[in-house]
N, C-alpha and C. Protein backbone atom coordinates (compact mmCIF):
# COMPACT_ATOMS: atom_id res chain seq x y z
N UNK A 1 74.08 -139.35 49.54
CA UNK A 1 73.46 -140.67 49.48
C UNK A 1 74.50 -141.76 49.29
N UNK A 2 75.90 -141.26 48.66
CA UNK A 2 76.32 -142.12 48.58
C UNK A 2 77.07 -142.97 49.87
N UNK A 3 77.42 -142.02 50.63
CA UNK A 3 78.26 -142.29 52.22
C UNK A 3 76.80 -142.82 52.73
N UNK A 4 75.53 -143.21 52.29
CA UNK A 4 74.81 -143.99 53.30
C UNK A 4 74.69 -145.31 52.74
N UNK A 5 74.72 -145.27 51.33
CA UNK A 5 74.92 -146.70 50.69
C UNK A 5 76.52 -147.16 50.89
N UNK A 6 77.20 -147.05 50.86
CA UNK A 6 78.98 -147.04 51.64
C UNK A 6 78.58 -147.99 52.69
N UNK A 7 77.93 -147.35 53.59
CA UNK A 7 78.07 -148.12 55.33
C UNK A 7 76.91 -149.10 55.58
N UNK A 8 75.76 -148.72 54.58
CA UNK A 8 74.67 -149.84 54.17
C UNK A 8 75.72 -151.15 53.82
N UNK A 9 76.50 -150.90 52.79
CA UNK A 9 77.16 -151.60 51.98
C UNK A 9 78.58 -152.81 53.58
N UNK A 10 78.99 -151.77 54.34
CA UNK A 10 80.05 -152.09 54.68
C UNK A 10 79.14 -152.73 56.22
N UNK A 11 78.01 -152.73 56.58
CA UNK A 11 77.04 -153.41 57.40
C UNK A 11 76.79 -154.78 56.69
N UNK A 12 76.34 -154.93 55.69
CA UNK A 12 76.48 -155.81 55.07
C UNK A 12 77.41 -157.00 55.07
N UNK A 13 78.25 -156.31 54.48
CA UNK A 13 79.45 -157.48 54.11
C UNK A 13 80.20 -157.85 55.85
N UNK A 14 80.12 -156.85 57.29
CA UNK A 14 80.59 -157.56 58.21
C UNK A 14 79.79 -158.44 59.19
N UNK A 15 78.01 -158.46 58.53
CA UNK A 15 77.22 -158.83 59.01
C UNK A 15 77.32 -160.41 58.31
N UNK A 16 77.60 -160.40 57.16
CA UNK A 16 77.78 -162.00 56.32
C UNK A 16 78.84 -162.68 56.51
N UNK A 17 80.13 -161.95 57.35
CA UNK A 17 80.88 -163.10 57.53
C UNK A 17 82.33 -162.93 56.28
N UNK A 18 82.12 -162.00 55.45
CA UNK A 18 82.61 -161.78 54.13
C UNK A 18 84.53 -161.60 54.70
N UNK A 19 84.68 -160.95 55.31
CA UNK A 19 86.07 -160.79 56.40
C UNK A 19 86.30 -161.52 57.03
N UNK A 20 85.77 -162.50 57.85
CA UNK A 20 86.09 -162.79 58.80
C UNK A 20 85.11 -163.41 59.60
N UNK A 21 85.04 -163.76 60.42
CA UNK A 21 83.74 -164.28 61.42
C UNK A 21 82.35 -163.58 61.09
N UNK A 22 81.30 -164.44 61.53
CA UNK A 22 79.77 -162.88 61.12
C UNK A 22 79.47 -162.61 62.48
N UNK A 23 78.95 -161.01 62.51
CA UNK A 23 79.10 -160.39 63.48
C UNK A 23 77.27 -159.88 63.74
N UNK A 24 76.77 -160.66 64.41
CA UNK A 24 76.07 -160.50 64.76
C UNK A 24 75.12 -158.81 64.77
N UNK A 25 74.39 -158.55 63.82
CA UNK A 25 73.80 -157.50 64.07
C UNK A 25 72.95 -156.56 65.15
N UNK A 26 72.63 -155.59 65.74
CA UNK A 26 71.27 -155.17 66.50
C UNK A 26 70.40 -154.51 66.31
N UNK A 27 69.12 -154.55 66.61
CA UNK A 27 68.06 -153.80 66.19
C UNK A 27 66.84 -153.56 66.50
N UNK A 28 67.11 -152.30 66.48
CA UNK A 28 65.35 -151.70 67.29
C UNK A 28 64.56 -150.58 66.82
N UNK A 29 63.14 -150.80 67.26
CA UNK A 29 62.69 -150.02 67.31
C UNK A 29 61.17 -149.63 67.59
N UNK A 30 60.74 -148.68 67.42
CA UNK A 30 60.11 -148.14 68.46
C UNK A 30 58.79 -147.18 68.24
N UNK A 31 57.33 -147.38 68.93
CA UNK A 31 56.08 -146.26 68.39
C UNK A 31 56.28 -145.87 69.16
N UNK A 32 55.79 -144.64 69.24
CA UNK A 32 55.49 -143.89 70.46
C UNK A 32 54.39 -143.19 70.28
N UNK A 33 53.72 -142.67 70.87
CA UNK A 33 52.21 -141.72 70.44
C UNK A 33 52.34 -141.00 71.98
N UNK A 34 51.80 -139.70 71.59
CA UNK A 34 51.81 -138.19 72.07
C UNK A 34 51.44 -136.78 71.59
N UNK A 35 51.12 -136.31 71.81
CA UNK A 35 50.42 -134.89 71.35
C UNK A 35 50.78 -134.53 69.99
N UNK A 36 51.71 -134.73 69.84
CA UNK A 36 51.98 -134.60 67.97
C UNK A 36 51.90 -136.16 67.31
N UNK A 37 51.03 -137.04 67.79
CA UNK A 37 50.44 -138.26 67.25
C UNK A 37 51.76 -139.26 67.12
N UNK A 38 51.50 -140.01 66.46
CA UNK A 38 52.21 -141.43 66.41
C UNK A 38 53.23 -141.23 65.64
N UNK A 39 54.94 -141.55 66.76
CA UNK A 39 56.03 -141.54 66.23
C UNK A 39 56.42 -142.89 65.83
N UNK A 40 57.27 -143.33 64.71
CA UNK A 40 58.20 -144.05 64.62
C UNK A 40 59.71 -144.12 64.44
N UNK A 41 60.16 -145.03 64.95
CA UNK A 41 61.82 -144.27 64.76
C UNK A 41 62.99 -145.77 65.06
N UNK A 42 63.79 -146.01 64.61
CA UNK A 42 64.76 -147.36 65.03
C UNK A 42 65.88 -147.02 64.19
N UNK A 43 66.68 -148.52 64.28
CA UNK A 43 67.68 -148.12 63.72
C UNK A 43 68.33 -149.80 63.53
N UNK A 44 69.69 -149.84 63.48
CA UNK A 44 71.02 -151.35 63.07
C UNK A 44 71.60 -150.86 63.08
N UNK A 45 72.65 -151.63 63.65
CA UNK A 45 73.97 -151.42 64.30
C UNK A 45 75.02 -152.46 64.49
N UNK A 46 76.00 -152.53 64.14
CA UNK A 46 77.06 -153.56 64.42
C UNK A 46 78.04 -152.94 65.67
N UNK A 47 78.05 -154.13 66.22
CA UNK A 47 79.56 -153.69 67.53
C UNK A 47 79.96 -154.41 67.36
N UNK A 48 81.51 -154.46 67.19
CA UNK A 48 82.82 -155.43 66.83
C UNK A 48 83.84 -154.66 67.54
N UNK A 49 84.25 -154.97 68.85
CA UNK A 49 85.78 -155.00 70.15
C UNK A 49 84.88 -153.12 69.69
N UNK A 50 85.82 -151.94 69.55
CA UNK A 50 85.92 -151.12 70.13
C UNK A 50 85.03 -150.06 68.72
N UNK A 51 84.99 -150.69 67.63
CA UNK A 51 84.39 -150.07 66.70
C UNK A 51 82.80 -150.53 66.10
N UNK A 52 81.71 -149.78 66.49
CA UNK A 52 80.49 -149.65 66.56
C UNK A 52 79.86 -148.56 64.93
N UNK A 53 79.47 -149.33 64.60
CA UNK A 53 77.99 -148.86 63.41
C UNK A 53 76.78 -148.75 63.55
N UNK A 54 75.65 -147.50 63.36
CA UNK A 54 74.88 -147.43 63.93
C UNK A 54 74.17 -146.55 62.74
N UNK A 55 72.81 -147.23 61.83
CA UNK A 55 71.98 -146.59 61.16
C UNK A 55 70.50 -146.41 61.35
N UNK A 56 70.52 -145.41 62.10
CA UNK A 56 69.04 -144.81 62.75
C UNK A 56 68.49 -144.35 61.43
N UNK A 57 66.68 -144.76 61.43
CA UNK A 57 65.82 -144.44 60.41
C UNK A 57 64.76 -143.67 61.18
């Protein structure tokens, strides 16, 4: 738990600008329904030049 509060943590601070410029976050997500009934599922993500963050729920 703690390496998910870490990158919670480090989404955060490059999403506010805290470093450096703020970096625009992304985010989605998604129902779906099908024979095993109604899915949900998404996620956030930062992309900055070649290094990408990505926390699917």
């Amino acid at each position: 738990m703690r390496g998910a509060a870490a990158v919670a943590l480090t989404v955060f601070l490059a999403g506010c600008g805290a470093d450096g410029e703020p970096v625009q976050p992304t985010m989605n997500a998604t129902i779906g329904y099908g024979a095993g009934g109604v899915n949900t599922w998404g996620g956030i993500g930062l992309h900055q030049g070649p290094l990408s963050i990505y926390l699917g729920f």
